[in-house]
PDB file of N, CA and C in Angstrom:
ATOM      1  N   UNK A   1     118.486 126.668  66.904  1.00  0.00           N
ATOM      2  CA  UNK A   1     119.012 125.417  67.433  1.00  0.00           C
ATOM      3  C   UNK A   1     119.107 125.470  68.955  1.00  0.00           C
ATOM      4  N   UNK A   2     119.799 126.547  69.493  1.00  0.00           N
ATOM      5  CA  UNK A   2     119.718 126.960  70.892  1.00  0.00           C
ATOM      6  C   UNK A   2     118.582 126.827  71.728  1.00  0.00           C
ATOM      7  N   UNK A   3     117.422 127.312  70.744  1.00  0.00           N
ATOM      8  CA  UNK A   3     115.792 127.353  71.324  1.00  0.00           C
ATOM      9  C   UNK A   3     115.061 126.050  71.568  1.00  0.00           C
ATOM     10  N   UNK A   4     115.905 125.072  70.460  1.00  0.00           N
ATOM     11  CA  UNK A   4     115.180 123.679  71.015  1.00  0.00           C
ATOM     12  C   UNK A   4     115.629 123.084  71.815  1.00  0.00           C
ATOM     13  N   UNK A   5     117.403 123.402  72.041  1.00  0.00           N
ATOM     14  CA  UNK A   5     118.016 122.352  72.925  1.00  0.00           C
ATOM     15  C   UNK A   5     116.948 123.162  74.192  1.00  0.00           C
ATOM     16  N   UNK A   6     117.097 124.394  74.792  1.00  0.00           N
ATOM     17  CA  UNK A   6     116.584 124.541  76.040  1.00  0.00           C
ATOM     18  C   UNK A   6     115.306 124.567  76.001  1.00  0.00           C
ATOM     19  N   UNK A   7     114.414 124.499  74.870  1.00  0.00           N
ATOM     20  CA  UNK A   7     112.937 124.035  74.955  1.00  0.00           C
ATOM     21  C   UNK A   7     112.827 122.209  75.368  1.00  0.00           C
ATOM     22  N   UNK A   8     113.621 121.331  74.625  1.00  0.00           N
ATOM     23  CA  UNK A   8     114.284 120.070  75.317  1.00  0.00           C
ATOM     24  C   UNK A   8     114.621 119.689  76.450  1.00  0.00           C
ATOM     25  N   UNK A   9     115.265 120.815  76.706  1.00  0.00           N
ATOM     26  CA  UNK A   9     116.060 120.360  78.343  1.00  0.00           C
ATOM     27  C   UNK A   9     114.767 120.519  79.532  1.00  0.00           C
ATOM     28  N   UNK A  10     114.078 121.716  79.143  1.00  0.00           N
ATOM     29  CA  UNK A  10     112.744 122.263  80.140  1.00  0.00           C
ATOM     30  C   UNK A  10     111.787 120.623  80.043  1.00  0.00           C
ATOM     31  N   UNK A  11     111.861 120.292  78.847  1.00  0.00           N
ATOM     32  CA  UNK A  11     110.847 119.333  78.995  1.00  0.00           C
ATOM     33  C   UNK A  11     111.479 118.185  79.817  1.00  0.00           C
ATOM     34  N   UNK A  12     112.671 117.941  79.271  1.00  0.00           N
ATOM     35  CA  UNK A  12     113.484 116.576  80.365  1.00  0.00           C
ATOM     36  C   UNK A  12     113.439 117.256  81.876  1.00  0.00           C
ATOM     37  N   UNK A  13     113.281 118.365  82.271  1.00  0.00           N
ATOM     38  CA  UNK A  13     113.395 118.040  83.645  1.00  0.00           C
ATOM     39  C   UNK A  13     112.042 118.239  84.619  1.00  0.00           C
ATOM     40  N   UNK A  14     110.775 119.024  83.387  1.00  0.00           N
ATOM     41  CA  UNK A  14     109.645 118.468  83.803  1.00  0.00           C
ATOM     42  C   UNK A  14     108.980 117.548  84.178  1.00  0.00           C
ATOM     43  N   UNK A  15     109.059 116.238  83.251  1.00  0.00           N
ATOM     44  CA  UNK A  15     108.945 114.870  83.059  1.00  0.00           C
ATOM     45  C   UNK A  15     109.414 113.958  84.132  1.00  0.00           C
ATOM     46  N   UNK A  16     111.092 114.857  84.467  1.00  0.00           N
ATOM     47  CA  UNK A  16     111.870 113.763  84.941  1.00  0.00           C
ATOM     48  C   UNK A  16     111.434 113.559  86.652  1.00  0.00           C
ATOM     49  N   UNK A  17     111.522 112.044  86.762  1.00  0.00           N
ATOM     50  CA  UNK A  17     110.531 111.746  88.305  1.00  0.00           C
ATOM     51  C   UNK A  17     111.264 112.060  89.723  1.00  0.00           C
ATOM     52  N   UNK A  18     110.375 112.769  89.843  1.00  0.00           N
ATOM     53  CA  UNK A  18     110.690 113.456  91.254  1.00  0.00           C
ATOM     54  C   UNK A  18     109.974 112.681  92.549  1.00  0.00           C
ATOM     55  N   UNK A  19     109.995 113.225  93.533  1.00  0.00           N
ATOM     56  CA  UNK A  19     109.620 112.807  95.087  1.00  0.00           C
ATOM     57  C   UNK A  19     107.971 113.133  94.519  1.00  0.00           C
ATOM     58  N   UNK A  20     107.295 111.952  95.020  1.00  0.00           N
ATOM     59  CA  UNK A  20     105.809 112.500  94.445  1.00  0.00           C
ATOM     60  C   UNK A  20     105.367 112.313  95.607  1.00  0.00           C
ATOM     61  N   UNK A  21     103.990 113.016  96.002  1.00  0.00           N
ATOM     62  CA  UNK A  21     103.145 113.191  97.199  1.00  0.00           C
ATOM     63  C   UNK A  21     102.914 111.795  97.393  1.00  0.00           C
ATOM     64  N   UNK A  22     102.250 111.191  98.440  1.00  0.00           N
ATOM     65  CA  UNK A  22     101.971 109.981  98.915  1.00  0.00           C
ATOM     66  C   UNK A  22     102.704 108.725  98.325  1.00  0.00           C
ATOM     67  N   UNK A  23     103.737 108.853  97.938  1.00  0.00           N
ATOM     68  CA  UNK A  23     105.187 107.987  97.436  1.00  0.00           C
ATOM     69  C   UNK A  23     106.076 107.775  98.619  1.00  0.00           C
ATOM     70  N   UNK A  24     106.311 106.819  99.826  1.00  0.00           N
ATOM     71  CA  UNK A  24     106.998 106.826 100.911  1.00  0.00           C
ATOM     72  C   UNK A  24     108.608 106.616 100.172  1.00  0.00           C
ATOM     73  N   UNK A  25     109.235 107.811 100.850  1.00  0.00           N
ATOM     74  CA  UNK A  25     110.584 107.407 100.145  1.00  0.00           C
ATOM     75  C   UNK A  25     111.293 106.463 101.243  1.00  0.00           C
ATOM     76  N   UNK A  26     112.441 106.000 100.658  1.00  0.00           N
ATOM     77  CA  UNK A  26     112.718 104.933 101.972  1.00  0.00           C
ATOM     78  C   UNK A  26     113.618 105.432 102.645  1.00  0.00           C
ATOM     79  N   UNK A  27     113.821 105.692 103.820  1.00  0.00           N
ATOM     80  CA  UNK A  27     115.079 106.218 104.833  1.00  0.00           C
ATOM     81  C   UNK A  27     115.772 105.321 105.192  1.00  0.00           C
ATOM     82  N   UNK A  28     116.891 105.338 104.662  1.00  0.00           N
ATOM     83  CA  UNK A  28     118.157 104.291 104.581  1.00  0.00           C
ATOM     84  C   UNK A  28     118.793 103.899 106.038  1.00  0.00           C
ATOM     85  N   UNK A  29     118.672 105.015 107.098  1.00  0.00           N
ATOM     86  CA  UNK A  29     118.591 104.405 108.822  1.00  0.00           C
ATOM     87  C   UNK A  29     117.242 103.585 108.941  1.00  0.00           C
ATOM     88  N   UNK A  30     116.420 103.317 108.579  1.00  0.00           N
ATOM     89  CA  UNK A  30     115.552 102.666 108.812  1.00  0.00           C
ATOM     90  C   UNK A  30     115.566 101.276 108.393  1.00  0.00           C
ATOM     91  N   UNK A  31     115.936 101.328 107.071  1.00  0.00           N
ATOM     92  CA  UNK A  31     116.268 100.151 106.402  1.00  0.00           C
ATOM     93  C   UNK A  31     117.576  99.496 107.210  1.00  0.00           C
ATOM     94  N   UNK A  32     118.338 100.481 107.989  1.00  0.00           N
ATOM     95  CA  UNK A  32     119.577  99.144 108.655  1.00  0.00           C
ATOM     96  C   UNK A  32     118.945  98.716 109.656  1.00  0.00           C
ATOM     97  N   UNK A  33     118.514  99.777 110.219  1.00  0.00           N
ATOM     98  CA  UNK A  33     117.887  99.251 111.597  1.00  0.00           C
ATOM     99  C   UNK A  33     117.069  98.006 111.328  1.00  0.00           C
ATOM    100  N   UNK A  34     115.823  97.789 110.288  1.00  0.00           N
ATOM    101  CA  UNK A  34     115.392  97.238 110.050  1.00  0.00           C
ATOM    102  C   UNK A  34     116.080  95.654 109.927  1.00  0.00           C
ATOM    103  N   UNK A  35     117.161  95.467 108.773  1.00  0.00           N
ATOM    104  CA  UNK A  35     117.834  94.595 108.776  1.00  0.00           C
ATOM    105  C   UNK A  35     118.563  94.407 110.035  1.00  0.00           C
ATOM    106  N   UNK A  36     118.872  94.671 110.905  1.00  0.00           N
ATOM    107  CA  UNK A  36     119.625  94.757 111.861  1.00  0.00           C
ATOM    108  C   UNK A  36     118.856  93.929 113.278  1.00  0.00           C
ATOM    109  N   UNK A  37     117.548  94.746 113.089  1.00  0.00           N
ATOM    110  CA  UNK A  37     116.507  94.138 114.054  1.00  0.00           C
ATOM    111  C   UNK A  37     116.802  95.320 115.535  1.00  0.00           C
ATOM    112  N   UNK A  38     116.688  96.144 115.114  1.00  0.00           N
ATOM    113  CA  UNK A  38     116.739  97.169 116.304  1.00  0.00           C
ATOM    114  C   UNK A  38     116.057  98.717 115.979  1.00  0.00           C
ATOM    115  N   UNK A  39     115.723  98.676 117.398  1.00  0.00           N
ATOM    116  CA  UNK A  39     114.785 100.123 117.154  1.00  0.00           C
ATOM    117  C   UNK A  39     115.339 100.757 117.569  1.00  0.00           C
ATOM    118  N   UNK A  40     114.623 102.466 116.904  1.00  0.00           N
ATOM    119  CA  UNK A  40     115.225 103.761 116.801  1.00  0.00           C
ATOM    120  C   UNK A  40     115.832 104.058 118.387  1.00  0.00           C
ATOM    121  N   UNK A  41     116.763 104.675 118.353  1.00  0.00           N
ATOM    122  CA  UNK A  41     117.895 105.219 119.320  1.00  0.00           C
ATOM    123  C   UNK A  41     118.634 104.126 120.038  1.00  0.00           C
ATOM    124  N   UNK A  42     118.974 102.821 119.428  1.00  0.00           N
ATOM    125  CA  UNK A  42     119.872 102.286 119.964  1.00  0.00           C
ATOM    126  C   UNK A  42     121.556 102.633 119.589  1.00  0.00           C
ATOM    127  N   UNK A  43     121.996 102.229 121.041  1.00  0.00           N
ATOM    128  CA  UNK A  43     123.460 102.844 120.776  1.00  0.00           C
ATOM    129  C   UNK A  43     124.399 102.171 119.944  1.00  0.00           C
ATOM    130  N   UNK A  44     125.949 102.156 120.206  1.00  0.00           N
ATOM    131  CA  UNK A  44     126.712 101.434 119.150  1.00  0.00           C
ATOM    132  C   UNK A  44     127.237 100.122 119.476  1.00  0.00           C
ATOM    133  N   UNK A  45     126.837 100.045 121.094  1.00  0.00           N
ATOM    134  CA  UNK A  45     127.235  98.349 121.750  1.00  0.00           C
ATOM    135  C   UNK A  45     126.098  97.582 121.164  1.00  0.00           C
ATOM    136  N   UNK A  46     124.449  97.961 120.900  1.00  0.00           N
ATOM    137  CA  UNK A  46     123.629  97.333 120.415  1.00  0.00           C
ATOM    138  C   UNK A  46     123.820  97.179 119.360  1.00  0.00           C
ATOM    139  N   UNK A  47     124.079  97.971 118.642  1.00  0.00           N
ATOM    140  CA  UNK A  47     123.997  98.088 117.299  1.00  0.00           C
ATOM    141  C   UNK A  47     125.535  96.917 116.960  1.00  0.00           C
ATOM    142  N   UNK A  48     126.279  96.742 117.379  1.00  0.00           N
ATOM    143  CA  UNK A  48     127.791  95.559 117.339  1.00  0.00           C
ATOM    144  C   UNK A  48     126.902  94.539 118.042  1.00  0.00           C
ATOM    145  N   UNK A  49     126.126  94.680 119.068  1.00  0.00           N
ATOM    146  CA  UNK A  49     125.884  93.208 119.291  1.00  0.00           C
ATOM    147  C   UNK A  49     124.711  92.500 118.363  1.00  0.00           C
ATOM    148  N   UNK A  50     123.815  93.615 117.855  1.00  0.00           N
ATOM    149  CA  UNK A  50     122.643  92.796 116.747  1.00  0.00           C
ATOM    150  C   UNK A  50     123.650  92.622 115.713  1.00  0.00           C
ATOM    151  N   UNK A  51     124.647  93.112 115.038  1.00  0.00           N
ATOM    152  CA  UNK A  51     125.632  92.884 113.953  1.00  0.00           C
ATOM    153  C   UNK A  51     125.939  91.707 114.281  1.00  0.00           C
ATOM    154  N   UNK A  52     126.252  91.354 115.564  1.00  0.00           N
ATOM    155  CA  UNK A  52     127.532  89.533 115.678  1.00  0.00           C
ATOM    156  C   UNK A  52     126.477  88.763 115.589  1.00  0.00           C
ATOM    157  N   UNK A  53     125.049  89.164 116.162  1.00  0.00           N
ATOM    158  CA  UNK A  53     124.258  88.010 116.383  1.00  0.00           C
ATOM    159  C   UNK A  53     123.725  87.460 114.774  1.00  0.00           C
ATOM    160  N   UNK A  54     123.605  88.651 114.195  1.00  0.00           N
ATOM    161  CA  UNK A  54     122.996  88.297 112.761  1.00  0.00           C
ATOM    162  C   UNK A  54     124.260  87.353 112.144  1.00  0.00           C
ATOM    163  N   UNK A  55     125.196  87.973 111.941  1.00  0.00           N
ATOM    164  CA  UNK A  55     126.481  87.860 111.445  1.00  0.00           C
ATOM    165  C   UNK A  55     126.797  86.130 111.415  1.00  0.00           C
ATOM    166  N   UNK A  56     126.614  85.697 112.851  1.00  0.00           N
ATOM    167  CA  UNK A  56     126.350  84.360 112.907  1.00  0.00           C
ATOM    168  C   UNK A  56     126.004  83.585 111.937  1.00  0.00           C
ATOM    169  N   UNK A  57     124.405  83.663 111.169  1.00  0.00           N
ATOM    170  CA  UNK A  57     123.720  82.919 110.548  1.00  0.00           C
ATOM    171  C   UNK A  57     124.514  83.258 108.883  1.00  0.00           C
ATOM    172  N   UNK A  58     124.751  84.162 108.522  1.00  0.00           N
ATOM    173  CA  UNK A  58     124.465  85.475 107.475  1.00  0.00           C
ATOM    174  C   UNK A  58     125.882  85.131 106.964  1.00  0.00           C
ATOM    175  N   UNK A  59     127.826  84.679 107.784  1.00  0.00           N
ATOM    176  CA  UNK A  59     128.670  84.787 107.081  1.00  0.00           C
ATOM    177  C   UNK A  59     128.217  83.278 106.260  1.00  0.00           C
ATOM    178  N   UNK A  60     128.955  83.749 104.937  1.00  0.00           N
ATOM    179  CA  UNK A  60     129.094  82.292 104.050  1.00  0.00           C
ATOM    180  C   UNK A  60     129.946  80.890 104.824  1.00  0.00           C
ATOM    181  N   UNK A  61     130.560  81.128 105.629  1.00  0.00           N
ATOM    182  CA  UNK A  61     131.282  80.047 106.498  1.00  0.00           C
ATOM    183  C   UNK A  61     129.945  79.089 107.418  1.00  0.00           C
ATOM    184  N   UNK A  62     129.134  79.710 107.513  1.00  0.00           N
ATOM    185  CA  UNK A  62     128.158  79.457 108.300  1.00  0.00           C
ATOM    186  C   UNK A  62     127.046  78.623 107.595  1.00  0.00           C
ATOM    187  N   UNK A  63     127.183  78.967 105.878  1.00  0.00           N
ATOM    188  CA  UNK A  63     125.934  78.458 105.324  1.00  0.00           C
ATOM    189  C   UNK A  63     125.240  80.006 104.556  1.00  0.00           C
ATOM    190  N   UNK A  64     125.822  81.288 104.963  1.00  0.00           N
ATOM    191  CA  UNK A  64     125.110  82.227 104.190  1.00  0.00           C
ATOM    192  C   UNK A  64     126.101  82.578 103.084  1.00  0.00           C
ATOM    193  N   UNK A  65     125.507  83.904 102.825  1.00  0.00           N
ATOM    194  CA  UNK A  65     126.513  84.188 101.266  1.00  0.00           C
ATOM    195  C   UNK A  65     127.070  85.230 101.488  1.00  0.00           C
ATOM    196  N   UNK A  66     127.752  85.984 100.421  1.00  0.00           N
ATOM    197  CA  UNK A  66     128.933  87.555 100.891  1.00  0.00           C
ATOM    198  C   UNK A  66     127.790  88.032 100.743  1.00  0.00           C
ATOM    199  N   UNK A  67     126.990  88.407  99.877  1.00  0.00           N
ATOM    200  CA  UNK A  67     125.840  89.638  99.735  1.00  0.00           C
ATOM    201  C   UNK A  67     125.156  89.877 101.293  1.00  0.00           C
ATOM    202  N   UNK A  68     124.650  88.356 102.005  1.00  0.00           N
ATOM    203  CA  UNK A  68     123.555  88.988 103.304  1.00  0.00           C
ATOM    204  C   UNK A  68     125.257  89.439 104.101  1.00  0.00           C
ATOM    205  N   UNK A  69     126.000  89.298 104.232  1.00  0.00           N
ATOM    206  CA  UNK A  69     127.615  89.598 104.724  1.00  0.00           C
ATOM    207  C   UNK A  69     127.399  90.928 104.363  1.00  0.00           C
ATOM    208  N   UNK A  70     127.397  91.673 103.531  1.00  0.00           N
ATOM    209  CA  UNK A  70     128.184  92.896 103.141  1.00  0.00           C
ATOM    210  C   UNK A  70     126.750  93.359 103.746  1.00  0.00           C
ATOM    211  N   UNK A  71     125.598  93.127 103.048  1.00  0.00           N
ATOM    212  CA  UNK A  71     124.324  94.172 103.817  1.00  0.00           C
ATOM    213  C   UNK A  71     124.499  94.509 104.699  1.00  0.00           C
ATOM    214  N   UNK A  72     124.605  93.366 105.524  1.00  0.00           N
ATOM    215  CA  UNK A  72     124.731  93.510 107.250  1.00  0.00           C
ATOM    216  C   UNK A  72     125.732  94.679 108.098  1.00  0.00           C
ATOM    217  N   UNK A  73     127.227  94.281 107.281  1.00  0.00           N
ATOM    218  CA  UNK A  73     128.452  95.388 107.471  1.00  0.00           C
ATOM    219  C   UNK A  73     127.986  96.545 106.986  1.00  0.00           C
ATOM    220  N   UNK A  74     127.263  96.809 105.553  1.00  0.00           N
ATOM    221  CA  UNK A  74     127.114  98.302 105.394  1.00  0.00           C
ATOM    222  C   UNK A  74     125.835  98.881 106.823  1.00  0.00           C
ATOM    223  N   UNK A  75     125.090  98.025 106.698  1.00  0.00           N
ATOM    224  CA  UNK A  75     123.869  98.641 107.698  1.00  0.00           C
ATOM    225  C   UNK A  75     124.645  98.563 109.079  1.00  0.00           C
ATOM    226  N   UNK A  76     125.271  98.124 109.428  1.00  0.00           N
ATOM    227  CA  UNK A  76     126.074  98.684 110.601  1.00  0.00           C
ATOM    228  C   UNK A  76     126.961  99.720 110.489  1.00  0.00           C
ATOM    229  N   UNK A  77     127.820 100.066 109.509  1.00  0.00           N
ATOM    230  CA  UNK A  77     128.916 101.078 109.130  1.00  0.00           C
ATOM    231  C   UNK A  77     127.788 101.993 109.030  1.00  0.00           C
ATOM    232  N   UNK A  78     126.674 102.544 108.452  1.00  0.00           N
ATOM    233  CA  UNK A  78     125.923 103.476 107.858  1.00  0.00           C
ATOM    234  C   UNK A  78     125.535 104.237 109.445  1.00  0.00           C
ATOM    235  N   UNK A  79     124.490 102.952 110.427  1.00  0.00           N
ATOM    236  CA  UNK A  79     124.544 103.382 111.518  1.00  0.00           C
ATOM    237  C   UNK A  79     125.322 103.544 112.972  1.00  0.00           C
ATOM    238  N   UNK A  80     126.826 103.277 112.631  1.00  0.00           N
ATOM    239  CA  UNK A  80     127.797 103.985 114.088  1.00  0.00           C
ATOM    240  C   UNK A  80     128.046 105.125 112.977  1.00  0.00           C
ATOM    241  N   UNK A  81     128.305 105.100 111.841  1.00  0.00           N
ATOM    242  CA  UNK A  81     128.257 106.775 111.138  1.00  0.00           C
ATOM    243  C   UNK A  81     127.293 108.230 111.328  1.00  0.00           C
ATOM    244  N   UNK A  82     126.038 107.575 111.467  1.00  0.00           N
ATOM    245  CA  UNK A  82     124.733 108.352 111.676  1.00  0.00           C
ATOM    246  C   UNK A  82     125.342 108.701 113.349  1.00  0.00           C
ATOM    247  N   UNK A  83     125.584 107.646 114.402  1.00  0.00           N
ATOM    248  CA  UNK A  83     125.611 107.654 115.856  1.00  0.00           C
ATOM    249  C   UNK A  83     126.863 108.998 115.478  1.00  0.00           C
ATOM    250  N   UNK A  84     128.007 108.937 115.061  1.00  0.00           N
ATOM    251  CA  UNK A  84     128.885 109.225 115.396  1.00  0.00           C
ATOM    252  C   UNK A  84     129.029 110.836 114.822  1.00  0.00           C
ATOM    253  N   UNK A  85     127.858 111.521 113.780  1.00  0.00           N
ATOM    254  CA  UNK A  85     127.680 112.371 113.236  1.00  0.00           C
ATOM    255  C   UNK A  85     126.509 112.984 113.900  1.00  0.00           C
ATOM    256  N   UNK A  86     125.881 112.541 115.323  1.00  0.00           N
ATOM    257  CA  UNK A  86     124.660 112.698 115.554  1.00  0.00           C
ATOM    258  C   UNK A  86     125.372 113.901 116.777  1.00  0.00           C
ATOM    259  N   UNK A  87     126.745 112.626 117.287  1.00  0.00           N
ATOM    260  CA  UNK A  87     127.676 113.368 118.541  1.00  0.00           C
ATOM    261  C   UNK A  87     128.614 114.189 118.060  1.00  0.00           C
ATOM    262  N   UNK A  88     128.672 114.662 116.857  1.00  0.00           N
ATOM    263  CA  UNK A  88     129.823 115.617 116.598  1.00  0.00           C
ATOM    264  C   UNK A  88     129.028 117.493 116.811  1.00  0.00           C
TER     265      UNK A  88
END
């Protein structure tokens, strides 16, 4: 019984999907920046001022919804975190 569970388990973690060659994984600073509209090595005054400018269109008071709201806040929180772990 022992022999199949770990003949089982070998096969589940053979199978199971990994990082595959020519598969771009996505880098999650990229993706804020991206949403954000700013390129690599901007600081944290840019990075607050592309936040207010988006923020504008994007709160639900404005005409947008909580979801483009919260994206926006996490992709800013993610990158003064990255800034602020870059200077420690």
């Amino acid at each position: 019984m022992a022999l199949w569970f770990l003949l089982g388990a070998f096969a589940l973690w053979w199978v199971w999907p990994r990082g595959r060659a020519g598969v771009k994984q996505i880098d999650p600073l990229a993706a804020a920046r991206a949403q954000l509209g700013l390129e690599r090595g901007a600081g944290a005054d840019a990075i607050e001022a592309a936040f207010r400018a988006q923020l504008h269109s994007a709160h639900p008071d404005a005409g947008g919804s909580d979801e483009a709201t919260r994206g926006l806040t996490e992709a800013r929180d993610l990158l003064l975190r990255s800034l602020k772990r870059a200077s420690d």
